[in-house]
N, C-alpha and C. Protein backbone atom coordinates (compact mmCIF):
# COMPACT_ATOMS: atom_id res chain seq x y z
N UNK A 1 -13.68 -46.85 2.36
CA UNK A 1 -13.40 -46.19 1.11
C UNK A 1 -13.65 -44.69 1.23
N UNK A 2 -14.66 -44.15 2.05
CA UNK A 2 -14.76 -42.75 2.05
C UNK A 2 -14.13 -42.46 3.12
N UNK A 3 -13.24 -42.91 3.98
CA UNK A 3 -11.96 -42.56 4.59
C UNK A 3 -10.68 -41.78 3.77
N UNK A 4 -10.90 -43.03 2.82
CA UNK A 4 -9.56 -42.86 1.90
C UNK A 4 -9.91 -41.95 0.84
N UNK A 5 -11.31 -41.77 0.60
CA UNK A 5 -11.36 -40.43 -0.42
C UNK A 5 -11.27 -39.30 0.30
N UNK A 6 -11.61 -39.11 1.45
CA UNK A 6 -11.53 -38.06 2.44
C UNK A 6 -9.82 -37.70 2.57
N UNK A 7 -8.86 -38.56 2.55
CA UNK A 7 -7.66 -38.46 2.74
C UNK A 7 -6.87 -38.26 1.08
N UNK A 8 -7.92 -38.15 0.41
CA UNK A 8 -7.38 -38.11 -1.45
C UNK A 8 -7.45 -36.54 -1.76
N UNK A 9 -8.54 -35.89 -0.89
CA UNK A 9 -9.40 -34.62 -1.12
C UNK A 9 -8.47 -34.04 0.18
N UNK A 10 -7.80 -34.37 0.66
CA UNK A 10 -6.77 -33.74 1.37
C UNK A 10 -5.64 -33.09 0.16
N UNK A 11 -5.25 -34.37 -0.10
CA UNK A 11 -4.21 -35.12 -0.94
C UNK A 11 -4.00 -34.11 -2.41
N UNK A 12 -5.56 -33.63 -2.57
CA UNK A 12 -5.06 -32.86 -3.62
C UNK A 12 -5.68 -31.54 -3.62
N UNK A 13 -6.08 -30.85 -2.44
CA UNK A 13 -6.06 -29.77 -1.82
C UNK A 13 -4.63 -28.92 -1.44
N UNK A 14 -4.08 -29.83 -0.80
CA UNK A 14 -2.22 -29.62 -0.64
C UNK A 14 -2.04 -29.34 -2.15
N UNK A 15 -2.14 -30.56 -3.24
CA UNK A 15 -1.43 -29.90 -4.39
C UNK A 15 -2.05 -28.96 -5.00
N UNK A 16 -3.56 -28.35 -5.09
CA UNK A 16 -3.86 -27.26 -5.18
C UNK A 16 -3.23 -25.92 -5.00
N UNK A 17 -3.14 -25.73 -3.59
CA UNK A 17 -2.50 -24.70 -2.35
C UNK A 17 -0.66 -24.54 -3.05
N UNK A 18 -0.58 -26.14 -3.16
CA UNK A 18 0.97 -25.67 -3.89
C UNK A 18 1.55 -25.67 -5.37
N UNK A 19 -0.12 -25.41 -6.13
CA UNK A 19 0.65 -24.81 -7.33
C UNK A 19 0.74 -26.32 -8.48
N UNK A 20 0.63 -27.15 -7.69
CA UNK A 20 0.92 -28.55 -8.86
C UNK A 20 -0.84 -29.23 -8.92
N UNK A 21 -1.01 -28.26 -10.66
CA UNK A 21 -2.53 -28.55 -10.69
C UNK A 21 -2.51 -29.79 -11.48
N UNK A 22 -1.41 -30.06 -11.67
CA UNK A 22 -2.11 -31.99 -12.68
C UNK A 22 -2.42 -32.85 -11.29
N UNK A 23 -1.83 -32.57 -10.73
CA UNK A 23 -1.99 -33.54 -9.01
C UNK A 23 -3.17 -33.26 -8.67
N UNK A 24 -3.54 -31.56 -8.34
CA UNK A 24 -4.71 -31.78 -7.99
C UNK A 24 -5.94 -32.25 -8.92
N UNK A 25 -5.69 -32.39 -9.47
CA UNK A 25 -6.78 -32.59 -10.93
C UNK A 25 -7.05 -34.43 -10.71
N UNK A 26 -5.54 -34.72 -10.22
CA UNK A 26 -5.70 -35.95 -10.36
C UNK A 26 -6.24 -36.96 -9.12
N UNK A 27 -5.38 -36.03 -8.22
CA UNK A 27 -6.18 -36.27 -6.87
C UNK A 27 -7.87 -36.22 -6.42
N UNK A 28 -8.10 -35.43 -7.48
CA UNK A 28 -9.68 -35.11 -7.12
C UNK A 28 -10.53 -36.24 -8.21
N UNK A 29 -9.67 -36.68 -8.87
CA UNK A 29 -10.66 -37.27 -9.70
C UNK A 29 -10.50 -39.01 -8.69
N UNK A 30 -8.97 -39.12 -8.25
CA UNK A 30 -9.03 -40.41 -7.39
C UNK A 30 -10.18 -40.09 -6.22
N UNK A 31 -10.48 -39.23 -5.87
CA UNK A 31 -11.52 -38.36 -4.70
C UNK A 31 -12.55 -39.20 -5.66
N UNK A 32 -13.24 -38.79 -6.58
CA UNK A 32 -14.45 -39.25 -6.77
C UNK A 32 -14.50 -40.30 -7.46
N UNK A 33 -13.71 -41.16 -7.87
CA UNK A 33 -13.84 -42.65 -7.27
C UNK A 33 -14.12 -43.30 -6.30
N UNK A 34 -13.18 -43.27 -5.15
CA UNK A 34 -13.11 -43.79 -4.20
C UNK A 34 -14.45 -43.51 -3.37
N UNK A 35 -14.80 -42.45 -3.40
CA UNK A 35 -16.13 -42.04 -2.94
C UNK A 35 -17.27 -42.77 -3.67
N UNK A 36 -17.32 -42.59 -4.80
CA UNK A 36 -19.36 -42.95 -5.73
C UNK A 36 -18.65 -44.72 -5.80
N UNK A 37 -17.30 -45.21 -5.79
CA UNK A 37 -17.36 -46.41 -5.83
C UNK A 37 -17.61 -47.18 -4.08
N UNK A 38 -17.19 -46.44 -3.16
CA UNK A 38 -17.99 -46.58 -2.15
C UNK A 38 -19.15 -47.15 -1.80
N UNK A 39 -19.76 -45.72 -2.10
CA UNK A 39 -21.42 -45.76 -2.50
C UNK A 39 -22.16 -46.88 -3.16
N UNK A 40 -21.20 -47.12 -4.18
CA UNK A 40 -21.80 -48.50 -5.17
C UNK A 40 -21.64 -49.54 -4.45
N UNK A 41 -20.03 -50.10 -3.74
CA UNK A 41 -20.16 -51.17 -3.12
C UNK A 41 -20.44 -51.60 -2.37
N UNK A 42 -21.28 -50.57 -1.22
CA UNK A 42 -22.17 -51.03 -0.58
C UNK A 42 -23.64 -51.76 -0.57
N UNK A 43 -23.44 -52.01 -2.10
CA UNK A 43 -24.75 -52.82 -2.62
C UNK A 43 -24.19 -53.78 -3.42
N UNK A 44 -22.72 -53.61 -4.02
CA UNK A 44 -21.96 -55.04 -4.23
C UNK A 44 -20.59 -55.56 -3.81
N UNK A 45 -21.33 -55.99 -2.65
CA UNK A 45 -20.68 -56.68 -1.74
C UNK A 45 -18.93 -57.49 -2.60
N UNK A 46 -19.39 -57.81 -3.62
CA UNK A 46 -18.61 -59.00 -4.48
C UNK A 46 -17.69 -57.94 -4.54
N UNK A 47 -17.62 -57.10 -5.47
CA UNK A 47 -17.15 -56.52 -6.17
C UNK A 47 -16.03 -55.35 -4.72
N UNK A 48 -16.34 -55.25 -3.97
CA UNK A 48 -15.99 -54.82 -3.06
C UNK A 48 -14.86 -55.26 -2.31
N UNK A 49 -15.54 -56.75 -2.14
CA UNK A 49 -14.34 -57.87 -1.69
C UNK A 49 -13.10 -57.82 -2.45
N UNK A 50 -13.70 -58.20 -3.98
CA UNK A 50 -12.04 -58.65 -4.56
C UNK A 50 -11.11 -57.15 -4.69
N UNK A 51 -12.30 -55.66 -4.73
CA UNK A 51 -10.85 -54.65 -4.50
C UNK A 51 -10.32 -54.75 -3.53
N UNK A 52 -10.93 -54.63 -2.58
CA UNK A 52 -10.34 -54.97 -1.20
C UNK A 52 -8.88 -56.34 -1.08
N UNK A 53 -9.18 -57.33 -1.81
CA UNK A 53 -8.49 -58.16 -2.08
C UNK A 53 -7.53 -58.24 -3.36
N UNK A 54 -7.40 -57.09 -4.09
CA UNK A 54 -6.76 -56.37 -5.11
C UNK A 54 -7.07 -57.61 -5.98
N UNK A 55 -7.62 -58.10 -6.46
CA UNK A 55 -8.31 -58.95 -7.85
C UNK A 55 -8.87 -58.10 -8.29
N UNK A 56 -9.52 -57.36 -8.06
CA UNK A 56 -9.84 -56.45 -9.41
C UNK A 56 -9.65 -54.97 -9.37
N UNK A 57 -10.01 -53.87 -10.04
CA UNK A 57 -9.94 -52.65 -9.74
C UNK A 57 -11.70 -51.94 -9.81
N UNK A 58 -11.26 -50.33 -9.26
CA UNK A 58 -12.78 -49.96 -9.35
C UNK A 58 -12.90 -49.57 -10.96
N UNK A 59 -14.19 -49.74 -11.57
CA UNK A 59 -14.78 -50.09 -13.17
C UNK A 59 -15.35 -49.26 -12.82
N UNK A 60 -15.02 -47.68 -13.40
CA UNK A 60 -15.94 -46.71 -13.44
C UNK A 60 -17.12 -46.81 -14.30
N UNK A 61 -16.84 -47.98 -15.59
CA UNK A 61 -17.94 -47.80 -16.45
C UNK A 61 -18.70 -48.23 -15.37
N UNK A 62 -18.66 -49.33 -14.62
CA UNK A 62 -19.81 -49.99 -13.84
C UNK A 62 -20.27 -49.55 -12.87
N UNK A 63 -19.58 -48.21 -12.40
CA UNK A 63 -20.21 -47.32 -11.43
C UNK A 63 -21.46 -46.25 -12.15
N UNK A 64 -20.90 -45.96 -13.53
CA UNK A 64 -21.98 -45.24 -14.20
C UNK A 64 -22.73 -45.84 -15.08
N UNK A 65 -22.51 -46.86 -14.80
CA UNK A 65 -23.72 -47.83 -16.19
C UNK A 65 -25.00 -47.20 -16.00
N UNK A 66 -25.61 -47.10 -17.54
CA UNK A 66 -26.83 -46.51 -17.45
C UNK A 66 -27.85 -47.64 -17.00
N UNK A 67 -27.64 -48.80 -17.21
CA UNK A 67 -28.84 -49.56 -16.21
C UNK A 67 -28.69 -50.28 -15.23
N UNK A 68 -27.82 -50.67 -14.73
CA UNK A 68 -27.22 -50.90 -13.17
C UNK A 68 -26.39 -50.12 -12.97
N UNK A 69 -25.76 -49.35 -12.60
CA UNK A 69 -24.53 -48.06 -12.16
C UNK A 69 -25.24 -47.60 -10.96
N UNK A 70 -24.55 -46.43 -10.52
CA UNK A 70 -24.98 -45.84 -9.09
C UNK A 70 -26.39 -45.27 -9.26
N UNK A 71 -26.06 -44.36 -10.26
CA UNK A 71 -27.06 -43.38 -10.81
C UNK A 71 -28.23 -43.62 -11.66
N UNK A 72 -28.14 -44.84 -12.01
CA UNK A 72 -29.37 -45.59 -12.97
C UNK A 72 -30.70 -45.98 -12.03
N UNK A 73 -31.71 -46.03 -12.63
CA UNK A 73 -32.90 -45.62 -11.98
C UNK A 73 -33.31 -47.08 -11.48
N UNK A 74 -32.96 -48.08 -11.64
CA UNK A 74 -32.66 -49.80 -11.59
C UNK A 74 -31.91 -49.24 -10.10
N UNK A 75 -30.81 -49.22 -9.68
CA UNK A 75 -29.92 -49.22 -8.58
C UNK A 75 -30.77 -48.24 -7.93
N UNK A 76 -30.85 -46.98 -7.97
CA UNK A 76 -31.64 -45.89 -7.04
C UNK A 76 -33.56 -46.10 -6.74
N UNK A 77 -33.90 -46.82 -7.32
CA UNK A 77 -34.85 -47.44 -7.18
C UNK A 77 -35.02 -48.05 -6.15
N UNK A 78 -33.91 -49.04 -5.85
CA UNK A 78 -33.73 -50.73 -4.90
C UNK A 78 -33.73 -50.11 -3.83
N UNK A 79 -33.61 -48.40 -3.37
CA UNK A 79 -33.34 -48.03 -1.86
C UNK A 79 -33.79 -46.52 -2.21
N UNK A 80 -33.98 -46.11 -2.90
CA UNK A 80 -34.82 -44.75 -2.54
C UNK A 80 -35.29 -43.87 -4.14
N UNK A 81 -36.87 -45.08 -4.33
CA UNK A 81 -37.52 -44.50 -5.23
C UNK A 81 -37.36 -43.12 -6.06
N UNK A 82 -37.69 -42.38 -4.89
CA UNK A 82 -38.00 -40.94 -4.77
C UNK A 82 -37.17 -40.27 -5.72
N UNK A 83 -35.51 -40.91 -5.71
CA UNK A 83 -34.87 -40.24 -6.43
C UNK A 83 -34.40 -40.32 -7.84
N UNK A 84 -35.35 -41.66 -8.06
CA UNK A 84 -34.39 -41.90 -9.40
C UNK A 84 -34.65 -41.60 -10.66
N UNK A 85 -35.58 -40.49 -10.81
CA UNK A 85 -35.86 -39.20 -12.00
C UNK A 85 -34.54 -38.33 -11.68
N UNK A 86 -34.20 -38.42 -10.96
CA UNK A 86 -33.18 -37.22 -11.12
C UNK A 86 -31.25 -38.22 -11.27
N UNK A 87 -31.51 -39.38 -11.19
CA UNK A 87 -30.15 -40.00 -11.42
C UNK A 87 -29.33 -39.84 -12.54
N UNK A 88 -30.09 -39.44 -13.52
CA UNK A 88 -29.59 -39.14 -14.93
C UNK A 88 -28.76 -38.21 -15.02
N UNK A 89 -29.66 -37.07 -14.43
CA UNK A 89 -28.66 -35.67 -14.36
C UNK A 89 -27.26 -35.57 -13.52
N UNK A 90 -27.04 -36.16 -12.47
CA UNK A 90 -26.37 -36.74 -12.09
C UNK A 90 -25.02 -37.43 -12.36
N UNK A 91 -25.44 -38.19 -12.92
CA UNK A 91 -24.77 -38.97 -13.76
C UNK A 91 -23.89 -38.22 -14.71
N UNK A 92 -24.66 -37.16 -15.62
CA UNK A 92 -23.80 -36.68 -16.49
C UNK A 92 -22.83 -35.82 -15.83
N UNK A 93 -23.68 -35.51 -14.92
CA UNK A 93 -22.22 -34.44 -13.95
C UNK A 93 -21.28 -35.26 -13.60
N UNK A 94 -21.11 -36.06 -13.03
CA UNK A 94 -20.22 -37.17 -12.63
C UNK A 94 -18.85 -37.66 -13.78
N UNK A 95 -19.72 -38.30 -14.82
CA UNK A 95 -19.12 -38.60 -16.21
C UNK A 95 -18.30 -37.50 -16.57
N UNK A 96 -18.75 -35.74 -16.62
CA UNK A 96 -18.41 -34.59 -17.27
C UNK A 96 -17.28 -34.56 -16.04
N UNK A 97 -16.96 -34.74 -15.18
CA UNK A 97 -16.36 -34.15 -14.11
C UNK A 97 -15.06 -35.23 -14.10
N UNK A 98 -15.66 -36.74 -13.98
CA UNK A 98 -14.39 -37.91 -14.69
C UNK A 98 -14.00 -37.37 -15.76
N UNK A 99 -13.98 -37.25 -16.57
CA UNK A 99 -13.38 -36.88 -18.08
C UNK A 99 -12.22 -35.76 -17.84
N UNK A 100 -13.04 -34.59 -17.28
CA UNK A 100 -12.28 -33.27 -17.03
C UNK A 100 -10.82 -33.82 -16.21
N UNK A 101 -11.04 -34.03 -15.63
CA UNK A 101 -10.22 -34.97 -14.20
C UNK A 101 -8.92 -35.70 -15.08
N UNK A 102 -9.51 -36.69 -16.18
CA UNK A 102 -8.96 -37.48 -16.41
C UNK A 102 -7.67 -37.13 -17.49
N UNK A 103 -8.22 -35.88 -18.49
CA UNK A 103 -7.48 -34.97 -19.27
C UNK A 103 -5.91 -35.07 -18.39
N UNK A 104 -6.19 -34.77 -17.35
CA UNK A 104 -4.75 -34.52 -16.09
C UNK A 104 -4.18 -35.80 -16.17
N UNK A 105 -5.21 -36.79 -16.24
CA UNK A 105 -4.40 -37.95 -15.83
C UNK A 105 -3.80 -38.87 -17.09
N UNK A 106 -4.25 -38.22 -18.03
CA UNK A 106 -3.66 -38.58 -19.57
C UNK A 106 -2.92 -37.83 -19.75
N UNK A 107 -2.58 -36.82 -19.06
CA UNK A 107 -1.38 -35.86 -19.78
C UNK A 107 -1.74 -35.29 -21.44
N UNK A 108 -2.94 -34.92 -21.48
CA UNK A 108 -3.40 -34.06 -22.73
C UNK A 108 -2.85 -33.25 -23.24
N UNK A 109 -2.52 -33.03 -24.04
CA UNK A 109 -1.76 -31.54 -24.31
C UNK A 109 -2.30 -30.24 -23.82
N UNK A 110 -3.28 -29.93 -23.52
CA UNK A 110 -4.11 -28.69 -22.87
C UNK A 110 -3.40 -28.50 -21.98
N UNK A 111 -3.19 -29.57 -20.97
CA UNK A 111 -2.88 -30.15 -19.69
C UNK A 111 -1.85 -29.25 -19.45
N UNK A 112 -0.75 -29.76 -20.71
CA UNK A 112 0.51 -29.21 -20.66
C UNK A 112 0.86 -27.59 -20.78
N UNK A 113 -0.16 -27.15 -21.73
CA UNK A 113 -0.75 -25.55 -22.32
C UNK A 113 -0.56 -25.01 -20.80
N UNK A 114 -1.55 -25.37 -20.05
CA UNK A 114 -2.57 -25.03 -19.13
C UNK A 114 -1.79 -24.45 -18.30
N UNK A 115 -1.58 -26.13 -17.71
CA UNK A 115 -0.42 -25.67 -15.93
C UNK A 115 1.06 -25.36 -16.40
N UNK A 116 1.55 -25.75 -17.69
CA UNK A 116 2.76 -24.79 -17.78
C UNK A 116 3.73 -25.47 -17.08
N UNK A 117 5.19 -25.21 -17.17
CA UNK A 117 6.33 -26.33 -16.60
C UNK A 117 7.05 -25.23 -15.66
N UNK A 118 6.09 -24.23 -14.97
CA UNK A 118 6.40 -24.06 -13.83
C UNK A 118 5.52 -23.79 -12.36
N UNK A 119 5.99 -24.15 -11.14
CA UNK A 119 5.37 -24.17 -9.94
C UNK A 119 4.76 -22.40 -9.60
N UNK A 120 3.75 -22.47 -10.04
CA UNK A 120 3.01 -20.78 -10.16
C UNK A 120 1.81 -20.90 -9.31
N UNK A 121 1.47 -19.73 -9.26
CA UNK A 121 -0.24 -19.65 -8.75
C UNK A 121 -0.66 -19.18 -10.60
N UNK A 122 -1.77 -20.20 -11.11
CA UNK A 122 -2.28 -19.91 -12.01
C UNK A 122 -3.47 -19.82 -11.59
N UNK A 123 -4.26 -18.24 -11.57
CA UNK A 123 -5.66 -18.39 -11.32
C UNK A 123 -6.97 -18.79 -12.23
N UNK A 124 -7.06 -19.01 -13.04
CA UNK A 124 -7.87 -19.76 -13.68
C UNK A 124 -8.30 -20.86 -13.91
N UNK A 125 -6.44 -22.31 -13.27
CA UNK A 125 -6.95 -23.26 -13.03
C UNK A 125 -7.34 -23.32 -11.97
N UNK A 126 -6.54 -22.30 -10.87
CA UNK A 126 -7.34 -22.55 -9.34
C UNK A 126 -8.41 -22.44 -9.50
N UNK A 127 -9.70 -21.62 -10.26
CA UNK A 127 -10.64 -21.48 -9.87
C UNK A 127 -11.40 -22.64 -10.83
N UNK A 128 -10.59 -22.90 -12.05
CA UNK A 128 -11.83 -24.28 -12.36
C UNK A 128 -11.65 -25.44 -11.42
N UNK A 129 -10.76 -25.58 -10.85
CA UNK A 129 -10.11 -26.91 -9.89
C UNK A 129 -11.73 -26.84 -9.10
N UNK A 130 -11.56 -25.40 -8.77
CA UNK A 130 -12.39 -25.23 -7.50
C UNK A 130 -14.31 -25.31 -8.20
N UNK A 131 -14.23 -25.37 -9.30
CA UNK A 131 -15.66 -25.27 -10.19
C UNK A 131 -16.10 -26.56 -9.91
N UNK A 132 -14.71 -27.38 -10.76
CA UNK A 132 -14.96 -29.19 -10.93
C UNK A 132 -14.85 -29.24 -9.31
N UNK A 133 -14.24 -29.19 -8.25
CA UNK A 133 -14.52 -30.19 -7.15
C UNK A 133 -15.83 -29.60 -6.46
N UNK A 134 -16.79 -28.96 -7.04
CA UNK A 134 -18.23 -28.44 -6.10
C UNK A 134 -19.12 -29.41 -7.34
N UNK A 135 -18.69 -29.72 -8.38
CA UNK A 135 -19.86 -30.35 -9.38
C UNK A 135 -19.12 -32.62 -8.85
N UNK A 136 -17.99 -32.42 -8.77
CA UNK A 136 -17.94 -33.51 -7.84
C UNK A 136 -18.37 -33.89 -6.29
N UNK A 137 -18.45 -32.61 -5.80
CA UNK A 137 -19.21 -32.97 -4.44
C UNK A 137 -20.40 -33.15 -4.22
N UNK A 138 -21.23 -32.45 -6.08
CA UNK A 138 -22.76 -32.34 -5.87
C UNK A 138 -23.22 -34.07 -6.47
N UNK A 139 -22.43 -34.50 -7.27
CA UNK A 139 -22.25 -35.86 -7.38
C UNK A 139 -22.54 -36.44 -6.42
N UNK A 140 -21.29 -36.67 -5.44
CA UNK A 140 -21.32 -37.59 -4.23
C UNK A 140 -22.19 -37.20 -3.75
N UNK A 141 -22.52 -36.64 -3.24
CA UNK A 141 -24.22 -35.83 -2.21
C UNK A 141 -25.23 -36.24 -3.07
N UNK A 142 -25.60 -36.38 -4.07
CA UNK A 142 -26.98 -36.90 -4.59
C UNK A 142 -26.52 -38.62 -4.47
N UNK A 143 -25.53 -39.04 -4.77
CA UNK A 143 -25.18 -40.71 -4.70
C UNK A 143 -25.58 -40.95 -3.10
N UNK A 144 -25.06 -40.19 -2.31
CA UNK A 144 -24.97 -40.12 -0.92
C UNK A 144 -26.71 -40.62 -0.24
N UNK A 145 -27.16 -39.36 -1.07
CA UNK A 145 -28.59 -39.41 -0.52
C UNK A 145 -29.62 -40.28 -1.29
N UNK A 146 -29.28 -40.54 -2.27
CA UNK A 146 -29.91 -41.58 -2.96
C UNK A 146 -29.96 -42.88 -2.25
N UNK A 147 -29.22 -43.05 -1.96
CA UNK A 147 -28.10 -44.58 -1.41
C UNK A 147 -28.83 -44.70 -0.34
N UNK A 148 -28.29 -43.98 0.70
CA UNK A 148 -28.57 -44.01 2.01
C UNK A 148 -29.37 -43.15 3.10
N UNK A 149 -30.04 -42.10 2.09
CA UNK A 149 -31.00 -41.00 2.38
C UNK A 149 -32.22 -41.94 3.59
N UNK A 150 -33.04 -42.75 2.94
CA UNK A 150 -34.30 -43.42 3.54
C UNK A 150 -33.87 -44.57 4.46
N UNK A 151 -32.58 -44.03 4.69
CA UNK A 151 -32.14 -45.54 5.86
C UNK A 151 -31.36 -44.75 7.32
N UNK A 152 -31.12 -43.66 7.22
CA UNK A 152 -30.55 -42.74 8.27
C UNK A 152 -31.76 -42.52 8.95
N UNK A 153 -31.37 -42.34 10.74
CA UNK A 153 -32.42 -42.11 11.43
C UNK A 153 -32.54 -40.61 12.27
N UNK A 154 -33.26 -40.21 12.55
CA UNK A 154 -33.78 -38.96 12.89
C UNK A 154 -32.22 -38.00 13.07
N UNK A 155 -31.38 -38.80 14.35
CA UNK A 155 -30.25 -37.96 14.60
C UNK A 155 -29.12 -37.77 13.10
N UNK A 156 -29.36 -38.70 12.67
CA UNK A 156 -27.97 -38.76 11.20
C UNK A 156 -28.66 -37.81 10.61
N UNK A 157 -29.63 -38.07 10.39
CA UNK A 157 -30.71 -37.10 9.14
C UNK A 157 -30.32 -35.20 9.49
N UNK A 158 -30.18 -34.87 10.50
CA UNK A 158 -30.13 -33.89 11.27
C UNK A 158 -28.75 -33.53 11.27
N UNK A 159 -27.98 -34.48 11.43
CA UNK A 159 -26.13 -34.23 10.77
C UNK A 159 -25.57 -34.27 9.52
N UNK A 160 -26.59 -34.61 8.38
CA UNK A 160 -26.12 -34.70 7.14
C UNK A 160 -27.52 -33.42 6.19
N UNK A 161 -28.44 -33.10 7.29
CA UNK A 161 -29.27 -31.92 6.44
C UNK A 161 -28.56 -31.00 6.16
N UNK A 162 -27.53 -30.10 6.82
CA UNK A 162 -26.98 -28.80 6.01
C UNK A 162 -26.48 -29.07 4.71
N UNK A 163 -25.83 -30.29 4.47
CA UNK A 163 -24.55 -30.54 3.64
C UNK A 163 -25.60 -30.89 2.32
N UNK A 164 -26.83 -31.96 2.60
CA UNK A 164 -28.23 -31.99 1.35
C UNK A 164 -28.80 -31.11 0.85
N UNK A 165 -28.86 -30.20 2.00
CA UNK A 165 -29.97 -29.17 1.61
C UNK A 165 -29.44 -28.06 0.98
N UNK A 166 -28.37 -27.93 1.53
CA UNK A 166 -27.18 -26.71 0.22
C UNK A 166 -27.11 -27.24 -0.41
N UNK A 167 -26.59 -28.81 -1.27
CA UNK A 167 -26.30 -28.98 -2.49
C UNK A 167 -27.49 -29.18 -3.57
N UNK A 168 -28.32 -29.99 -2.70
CA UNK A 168 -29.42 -30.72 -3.67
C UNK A 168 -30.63 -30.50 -3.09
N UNK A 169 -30.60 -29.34 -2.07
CA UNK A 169 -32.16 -29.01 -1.69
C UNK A 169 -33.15 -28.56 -1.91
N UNK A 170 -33.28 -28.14 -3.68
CA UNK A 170 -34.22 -28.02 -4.85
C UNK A 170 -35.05 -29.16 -5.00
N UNK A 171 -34.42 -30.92 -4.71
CA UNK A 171 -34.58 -31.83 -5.20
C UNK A 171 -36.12 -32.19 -4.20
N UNK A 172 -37.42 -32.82 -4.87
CA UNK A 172 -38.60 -32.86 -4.06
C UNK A 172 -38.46 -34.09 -3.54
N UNK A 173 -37.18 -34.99 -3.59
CA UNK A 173 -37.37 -35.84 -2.75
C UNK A 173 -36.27 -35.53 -1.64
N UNK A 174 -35.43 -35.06 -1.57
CA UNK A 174 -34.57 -34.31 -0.10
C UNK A 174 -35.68 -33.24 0.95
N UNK A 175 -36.42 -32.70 -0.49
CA UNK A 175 -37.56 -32.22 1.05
C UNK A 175 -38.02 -32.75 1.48
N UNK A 176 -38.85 -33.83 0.69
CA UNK A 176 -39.74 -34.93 1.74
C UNK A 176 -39.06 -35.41 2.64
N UNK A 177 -37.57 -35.69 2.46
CA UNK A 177 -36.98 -36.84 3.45
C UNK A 177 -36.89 -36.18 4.45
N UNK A 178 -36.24 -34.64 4.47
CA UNK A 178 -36.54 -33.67 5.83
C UNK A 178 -37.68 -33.28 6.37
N UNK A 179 -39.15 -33.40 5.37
CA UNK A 179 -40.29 -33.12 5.88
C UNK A 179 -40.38 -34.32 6.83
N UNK A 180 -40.37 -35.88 6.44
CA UNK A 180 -40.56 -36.60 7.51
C UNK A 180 -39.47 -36.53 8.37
N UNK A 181 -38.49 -36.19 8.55
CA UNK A 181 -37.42 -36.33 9.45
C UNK A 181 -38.13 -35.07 11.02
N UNK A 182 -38.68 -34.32 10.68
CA UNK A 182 -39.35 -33.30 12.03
C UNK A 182 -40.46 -33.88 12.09
């Protein structure tokens, strides 16, 4: 799944670069699905299977449920205590960042205001495009390290510190995890 969000965040980088911002808007919001639902189904297995097996689809409510979801202190608990005072905040970035995303994918009228019915460089959505996909990456990076932070070993820990420690390296449990990692 984070193959295919990796290839979504391509997907709507291109439509960025060329001017068609409902794509990228929309592309980035399929980006952070495919990614935090990732993240999630690596702890439900079930739920994993039948997308995989197209019986069901990914249930964003159930990725952000406030008491089992990714970000709920119940799920971030089961694999890395440390973090799950800060899942909340999180969360709302996530939610605020789906929504924004999703405006594109409802075809809102703003939408229409916005990007306009021609192929332009509009700089203002380029640069919120570029606002929302750093508050979606700070998403995935706290899901990331929540998840799978206390289960990476010395060498991973050491390939994924630049990418923690720029986004979320305020957080007192990303220092500890690098304090024990040296």
């Amino acid at each position: 799944m984070l193959e295919v969000a990796h290839l979504e965040y391509q997907y709507a980088l291109f439509a960025l670069a060329s001017g068609l911002y409902r794509h990228a808007f929309m592309s980035l919001r399929l980006t952070m699905e495919l990614a935090l639902s990732g993240i999630f189904y690596s702890a439900e297995e079930i739920r994993y299977r039948r997308w995989v097996a197209g019986s069901a689809d990914i249930n964003w409510g159930a990725v952000i449920d406030n008491e089992e979801g990714l970000f709920s202190k119940n799920f971030i608990k089961a694999f890395s205590p440390e973090f799950a005072e800060n899942g909340a905040q999180y969360r709302a970035i996530a939610a605020a960042s789906y929504r924004e995303c999703s405006e594109y994918v409802h075809g809102n009228w703003k939408t229409h205001e916005q990007a306009g019915s021609h192929v332009k460089l509009k700089e203002e959505l380029f640069i919120a495009w570029h606002e929302l996909a750093d508050s979606v990456h700070l998403a995935i990076t706290f899901a990331f390290a929540a998840r799978f932070g206390s289960y990476l070993g010395t060498d991973d820990l050491s390939s994924v510190q630049p990418i923690l420690t720029d986004a979320i390296g305020e957080l007192p449990a990303v220092q500890a995890l690098f304090g024990a990692a040296k």
